[in-house]
C-alpha atoms as a PDB file:
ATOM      1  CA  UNK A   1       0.000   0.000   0.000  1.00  0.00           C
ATOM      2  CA  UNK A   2       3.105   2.265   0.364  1.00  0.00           C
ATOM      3  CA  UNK A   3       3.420   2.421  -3.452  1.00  0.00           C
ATOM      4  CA  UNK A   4      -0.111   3.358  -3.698  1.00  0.00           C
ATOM      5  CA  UNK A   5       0.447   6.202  -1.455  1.00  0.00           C
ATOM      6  CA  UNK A   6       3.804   7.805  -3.251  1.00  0.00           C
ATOM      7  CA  UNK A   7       2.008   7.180  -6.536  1.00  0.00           C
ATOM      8  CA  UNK A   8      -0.845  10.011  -5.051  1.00  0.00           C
ATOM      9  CA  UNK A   9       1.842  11.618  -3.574  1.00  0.00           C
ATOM     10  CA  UNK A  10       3.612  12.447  -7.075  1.00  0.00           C
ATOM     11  CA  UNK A  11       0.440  12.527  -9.079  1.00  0.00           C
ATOM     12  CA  UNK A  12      -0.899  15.801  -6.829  1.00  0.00           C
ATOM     13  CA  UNK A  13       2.893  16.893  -7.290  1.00  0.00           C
ATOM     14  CA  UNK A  14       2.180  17.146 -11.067  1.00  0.00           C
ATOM     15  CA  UNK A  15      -1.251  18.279 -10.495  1.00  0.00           C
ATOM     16  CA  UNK A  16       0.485  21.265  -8.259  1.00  0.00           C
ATOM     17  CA  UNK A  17       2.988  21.653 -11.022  1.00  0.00           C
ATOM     18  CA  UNK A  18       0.657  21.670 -13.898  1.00  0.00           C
ATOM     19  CA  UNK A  19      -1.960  24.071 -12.245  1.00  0.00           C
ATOM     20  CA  UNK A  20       0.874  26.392 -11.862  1.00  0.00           C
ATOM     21  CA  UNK A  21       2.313  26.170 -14.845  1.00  0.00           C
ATOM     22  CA  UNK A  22      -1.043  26.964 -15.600  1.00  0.00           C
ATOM     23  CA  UNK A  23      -0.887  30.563 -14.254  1.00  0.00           C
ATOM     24  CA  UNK A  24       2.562  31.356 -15.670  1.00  0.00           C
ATOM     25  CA  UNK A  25       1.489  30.749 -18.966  1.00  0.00           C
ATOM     26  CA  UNK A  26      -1.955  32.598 -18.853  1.00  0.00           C
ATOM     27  CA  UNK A  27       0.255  35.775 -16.864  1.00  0.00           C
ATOM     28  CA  UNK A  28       2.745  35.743 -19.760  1.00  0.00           C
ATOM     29  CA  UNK A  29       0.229  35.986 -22.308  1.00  0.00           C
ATOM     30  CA  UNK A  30      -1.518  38.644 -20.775  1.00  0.00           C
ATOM     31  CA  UNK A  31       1.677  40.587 -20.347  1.00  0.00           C
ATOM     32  CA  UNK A  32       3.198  39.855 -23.615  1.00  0.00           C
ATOM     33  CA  UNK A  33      -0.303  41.113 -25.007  1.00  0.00           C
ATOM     34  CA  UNK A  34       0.175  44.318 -23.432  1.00  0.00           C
ATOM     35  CA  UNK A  35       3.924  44.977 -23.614  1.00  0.00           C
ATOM     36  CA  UNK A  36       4.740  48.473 -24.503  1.00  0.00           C
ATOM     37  CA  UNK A  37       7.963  47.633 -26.293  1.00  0.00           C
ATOM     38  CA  UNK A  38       8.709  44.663 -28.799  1.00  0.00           C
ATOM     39  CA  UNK A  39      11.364  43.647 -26.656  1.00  0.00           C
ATOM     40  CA  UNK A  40       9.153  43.063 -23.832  1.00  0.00           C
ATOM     41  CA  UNK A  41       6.887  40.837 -25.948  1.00  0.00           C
ATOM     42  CA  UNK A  42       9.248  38.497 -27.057  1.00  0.00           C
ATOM     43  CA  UNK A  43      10.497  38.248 -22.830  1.00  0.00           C
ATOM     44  CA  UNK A  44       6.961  37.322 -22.234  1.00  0.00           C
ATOM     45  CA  UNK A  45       6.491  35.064 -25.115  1.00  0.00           C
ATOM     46  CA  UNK A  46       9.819  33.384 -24.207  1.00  0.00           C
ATOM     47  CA  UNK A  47       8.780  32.988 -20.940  1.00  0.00           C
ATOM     48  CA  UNK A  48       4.956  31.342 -21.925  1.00  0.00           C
ATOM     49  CA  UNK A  49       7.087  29.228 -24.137  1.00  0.00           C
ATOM     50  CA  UNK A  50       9.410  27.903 -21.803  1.00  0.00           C
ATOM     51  CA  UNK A  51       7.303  27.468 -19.268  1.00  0.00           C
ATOM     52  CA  UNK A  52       4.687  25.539 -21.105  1.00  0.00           C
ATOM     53  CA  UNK A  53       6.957  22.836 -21.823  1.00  0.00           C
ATOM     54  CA  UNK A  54       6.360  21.506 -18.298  1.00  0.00           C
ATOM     55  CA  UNK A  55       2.628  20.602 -19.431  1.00  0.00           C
ATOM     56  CA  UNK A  56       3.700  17.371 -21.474  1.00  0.00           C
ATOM     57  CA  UNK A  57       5.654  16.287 -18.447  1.00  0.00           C
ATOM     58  CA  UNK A  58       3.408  17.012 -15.879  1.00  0.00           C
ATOM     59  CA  UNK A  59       0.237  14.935 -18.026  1.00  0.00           C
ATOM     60  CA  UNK A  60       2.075  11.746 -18.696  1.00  0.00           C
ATOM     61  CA  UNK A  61       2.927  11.901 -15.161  1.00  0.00           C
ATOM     62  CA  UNK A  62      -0.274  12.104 -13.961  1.00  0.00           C
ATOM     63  CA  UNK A  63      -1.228   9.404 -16.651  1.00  0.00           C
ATOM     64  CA  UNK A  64       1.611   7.404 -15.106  1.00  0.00           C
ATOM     65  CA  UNK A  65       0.799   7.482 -11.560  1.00  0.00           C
ATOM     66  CA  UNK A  66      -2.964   7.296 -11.918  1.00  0.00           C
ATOM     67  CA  UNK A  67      -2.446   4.234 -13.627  1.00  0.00           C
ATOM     68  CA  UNK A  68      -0.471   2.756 -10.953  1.00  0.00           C
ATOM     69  CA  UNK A  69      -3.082   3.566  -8.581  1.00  0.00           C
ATOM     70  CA  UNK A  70      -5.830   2.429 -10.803  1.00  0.00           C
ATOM     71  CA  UNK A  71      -4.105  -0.978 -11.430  1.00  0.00           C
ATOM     72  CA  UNK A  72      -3.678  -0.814  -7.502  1.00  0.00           C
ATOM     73  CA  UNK A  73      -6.582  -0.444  -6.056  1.00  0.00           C
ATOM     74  CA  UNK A  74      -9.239  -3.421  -6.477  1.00  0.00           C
ATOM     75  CA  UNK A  75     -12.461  -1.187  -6.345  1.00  0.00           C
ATOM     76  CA  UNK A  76     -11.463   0.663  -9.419  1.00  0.00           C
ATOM     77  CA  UNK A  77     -10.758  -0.445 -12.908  1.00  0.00           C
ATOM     78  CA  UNK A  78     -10.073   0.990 -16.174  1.00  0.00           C
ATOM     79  CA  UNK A  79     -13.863   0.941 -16.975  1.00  0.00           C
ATOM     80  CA  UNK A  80     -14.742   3.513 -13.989  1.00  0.00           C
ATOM     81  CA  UNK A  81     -16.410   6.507 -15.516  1.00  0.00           C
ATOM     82  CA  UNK A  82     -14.607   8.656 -13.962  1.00  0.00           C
ATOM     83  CA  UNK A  83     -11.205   6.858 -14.735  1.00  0.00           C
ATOM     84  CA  UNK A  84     -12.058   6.831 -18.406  1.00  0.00           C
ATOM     85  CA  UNK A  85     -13.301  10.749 -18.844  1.00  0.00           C
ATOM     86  CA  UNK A  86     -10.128  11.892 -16.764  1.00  0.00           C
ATOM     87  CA  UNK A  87      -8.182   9.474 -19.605  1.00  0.00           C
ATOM     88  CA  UNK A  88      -9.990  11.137 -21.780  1.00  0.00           C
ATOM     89  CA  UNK A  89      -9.148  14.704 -20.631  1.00  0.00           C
ATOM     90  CA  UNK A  90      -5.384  14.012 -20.368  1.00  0.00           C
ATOM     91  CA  UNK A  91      -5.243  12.481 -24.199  1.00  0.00           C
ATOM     92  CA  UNK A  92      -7.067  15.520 -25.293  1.00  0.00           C
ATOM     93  CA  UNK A  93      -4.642  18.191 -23.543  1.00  0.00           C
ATOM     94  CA  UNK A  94      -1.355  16.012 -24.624  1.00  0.00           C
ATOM     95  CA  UNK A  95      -2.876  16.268 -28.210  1.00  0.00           C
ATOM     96  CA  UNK A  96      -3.405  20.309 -28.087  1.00  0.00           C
ATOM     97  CA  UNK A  97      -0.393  20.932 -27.334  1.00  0.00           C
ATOM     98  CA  UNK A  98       1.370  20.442 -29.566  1.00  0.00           C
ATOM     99  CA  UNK A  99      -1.214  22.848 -31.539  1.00  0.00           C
ATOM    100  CA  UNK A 100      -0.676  25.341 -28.696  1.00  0.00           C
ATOM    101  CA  UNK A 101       3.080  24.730 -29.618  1.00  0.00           C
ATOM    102  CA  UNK A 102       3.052  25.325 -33.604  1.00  0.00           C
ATOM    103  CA  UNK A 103       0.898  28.174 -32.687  1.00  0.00           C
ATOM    104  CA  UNK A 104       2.929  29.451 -30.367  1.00  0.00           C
ATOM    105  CA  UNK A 105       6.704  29.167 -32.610  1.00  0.00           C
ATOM    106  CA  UNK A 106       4.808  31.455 -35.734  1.00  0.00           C
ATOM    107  CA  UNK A 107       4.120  33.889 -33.256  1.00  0.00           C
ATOM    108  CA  UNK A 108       7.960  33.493 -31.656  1.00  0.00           C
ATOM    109  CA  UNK A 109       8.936  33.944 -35.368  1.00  0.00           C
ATOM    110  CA  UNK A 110       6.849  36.904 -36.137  1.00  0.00           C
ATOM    111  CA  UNK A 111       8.153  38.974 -33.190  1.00  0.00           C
ATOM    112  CA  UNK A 112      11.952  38.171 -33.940  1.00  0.00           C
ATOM    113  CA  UNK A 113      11.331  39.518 -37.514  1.00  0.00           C
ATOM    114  CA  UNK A 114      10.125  43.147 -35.715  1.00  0.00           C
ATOM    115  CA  UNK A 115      11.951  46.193 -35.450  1.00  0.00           C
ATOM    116  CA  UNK A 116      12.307  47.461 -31.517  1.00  0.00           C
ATOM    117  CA  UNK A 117       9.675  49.866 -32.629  1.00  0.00           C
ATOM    118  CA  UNK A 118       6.649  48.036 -34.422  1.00  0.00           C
ATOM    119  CA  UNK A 119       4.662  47.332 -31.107  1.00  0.00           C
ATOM    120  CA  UNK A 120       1.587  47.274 -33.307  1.00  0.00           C
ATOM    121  CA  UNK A 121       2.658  44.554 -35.456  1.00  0.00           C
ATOM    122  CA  UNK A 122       3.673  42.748 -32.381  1.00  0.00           C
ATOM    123  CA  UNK A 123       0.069  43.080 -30.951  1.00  0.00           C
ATOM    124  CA  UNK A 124      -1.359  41.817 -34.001  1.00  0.00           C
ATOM    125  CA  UNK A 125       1.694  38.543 -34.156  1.00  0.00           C
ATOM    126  CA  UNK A 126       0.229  37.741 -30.883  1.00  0.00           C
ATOM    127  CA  UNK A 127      -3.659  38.228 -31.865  1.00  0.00           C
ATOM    128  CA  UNK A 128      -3.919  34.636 -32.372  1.00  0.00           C
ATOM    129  CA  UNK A 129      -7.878  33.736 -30.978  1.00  0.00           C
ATOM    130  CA  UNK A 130      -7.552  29.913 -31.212  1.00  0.00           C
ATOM    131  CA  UNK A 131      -4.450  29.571 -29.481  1.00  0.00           C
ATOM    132  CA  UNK A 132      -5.875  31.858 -26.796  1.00  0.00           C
ATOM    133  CA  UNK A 133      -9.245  29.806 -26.734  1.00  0.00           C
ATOM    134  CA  UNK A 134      -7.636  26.054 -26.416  1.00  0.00           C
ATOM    135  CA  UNK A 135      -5.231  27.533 -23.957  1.00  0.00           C
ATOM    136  CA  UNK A 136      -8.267  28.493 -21.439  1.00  0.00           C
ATOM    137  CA  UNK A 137     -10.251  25.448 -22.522  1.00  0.00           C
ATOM    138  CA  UNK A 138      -7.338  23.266 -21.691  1.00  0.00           C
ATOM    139  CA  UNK A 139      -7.431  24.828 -18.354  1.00  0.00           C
ATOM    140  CA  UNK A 140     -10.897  24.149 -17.809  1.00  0.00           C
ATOM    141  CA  UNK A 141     -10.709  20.695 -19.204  1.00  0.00           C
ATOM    142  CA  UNK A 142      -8.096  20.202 -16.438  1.00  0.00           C
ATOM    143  CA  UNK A 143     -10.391  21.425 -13.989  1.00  0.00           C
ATOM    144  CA  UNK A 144     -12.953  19.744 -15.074  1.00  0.00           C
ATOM    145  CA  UNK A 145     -11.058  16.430 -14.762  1.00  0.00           C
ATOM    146  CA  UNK A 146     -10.020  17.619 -11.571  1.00  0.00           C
ATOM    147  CA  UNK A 147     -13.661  17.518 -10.588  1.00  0.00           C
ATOM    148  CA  UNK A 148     -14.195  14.110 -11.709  1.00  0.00           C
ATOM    149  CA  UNK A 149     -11.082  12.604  -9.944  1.00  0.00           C
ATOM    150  CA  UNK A 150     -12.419  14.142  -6.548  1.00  0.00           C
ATOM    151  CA  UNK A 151     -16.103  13.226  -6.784  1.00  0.00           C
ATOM    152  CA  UNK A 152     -15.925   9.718  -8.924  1.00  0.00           C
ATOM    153  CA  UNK A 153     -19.227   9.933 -10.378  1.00  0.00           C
ATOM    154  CA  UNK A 154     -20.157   7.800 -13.773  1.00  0.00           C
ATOM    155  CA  UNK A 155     -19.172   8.175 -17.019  1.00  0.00           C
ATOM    156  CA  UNK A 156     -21.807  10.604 -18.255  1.00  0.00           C
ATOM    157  CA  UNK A 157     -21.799  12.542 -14.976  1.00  0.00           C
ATOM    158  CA  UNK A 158     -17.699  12.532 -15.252  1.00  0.00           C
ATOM    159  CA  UNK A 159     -17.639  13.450 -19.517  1.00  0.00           C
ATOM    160  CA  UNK A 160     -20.027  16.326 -18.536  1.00  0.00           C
ATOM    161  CA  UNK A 161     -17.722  17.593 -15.817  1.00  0.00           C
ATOM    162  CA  UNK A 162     -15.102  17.738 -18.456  1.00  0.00           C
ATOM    163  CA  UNK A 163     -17.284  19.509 -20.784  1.00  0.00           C
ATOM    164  CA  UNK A 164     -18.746  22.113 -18.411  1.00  0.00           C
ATOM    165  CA  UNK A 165     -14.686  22.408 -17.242  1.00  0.00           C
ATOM    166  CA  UNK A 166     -14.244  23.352 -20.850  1.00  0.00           C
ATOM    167  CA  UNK A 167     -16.623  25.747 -21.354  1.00  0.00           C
ATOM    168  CA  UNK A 168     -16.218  27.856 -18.193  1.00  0.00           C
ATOM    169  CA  UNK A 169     -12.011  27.896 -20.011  1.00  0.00           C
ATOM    170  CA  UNK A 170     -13.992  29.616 -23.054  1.00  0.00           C
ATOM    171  CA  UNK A 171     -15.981  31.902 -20.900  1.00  0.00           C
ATOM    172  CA  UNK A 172     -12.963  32.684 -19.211  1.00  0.00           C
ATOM    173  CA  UNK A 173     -10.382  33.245 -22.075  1.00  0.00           C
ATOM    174  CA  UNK A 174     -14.035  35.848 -23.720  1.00  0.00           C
ATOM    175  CA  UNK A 175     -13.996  37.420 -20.057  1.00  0.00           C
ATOM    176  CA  UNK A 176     -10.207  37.978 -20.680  1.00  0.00           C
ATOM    177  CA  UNK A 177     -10.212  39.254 -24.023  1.00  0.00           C
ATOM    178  CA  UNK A 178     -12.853  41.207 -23.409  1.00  0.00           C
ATOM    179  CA  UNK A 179     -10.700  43.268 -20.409  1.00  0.00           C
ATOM    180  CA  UNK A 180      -8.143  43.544 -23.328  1.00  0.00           C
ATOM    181  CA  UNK A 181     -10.648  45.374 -25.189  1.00  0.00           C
ATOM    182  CA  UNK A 182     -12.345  47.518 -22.741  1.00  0.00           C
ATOM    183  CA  UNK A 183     -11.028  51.312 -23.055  1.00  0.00           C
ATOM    184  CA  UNK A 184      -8.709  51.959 -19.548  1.00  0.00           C
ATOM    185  CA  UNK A 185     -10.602  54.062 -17.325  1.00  0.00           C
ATOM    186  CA  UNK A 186      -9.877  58.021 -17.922  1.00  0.00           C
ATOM    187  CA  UNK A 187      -7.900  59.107 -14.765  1.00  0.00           C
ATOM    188  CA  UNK A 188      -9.508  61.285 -12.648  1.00  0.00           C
ATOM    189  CA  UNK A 189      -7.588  64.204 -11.645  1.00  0.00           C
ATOM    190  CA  UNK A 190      -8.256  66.258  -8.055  1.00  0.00           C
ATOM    191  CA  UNK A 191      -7.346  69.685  -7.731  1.00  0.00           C
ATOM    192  CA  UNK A 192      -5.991  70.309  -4.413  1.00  0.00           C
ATOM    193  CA  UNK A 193      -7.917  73.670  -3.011  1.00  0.00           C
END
C-alpha cells in the first residue's frame, strides 16, 4: 500500500505543477499582449514558451501514476467513468499541445522579424484567438477532470464535468479578451484647493 500512497503523492505533485504552470502561462500571455515595447513581448512570449513545456511532463505523469493507482486499487478499474473521462481529458490536452506549440513558434517567429519599434505589429503577431481559446479550454478541461477525480461519479456525470470544465475555459479566455478590449478608465484628476 506504500506504493499506492507515493504514486498520489507524485500525481498531486504534477497536479500542483501543472496548475501552476497553468498561471505562468496565462500571466505571460496577458503581459506579452500588453507589452509596450517589442522587446518586452518576445520576454513574455519566451517565458509562456518555456514554461509551457512543463505541461507534457506534468500529463504523462499524472497518466503514469494514476495508472499505478488504478491498477492498484481493487475497487477501481479501467472501466470507472470517472477513470475513463479523466483518460480522456489528459489524451485531449497532450494532443493540443502540440497545436498550442506550432501556434505558439509562428508567433515566436513573427516577433523576432520586428523592429524594436513596431509594437503594433507585435500586438497583431500575438492576436492569435484559437491559441488563446484552447489555452483556457485546456485549463478548464483540467479542472474539469479535476472535478471528476475528486467526486468519482459515472461516465456521463464525469464526460459532462469535463465539458462544463471546458466551457467555463472559453468563458474565461471571452472574459479575458474582453478586459483587453475595454477602453482603460480616464484618470480622474483632483485639484488640491
Amino acid at each position: 500500500m506504500i506504493g499506492y500512497h507515493i504514486a498520489l503523492y507524485i500525481h498531486l505533485l504534477a497536479l500542483v505543477a501543472a496548475s501552476a504552470t497553468a498561471a505562468v502561462v496565462h500571466l505571460a500571455d496577458v503581459r506579452r499582449r500588453s507589452a509596450v515595447t517589442v522587446v518586452e513581448a518576445r520576454q513574455w512570449h519566451r517565458l509562456l514558451g518555456s514554461t509551457a513545456r512543463f505541461f507534457p511532463i506534468a500529463t504523462l505523469t499524472l497518466i503514469a501514476t494514476g495508472a499505478y493507482m488504478v491498477s492498484t486499487r481493487s475497487p477501481w478499474s479501467w472501466h470507472t467513468g470517472w477513470v475513463e473521462a479523466g483518460l480522456a481529458g489528459a489524451v485531449y490536452l497532450l494532443l493540443s499541445g502540440p497545436v498550442l506549440g506550432a501556434r505558439g513558434a509562428r508567433a515566436g517567429r513573427a516577433l523576432a522579424r520586428l523592429g524594436a519599434d513596431d509594437v503594433e505589429r507585435a500586438r497583431a503577431a500575438l492576436n492569435d484567438p484559437v491559441a488563446s481559446a484552447l489555452s483556457w479550454m485546456n485549463t478548464g478541461v483540467a479542472l474539469g477532470v479535476v472535478f471528476a477525480m475528486a467526486v468519482k461519479p459515472s461516465l456521463a456525470a464525469s464526460l459532462a464535468a469535463v465539458g462544463v470544465g471546458a466551457v467555463v475555459g472559453l468563458a474565461a479566455n471571452r472574459a479575458v479578451l474582453a478586459r483587453r478590449a475595454a477602453p482603460a478608465p480616464a484618470a480622474s484628476v483632483e485639484l488640491a484647493a
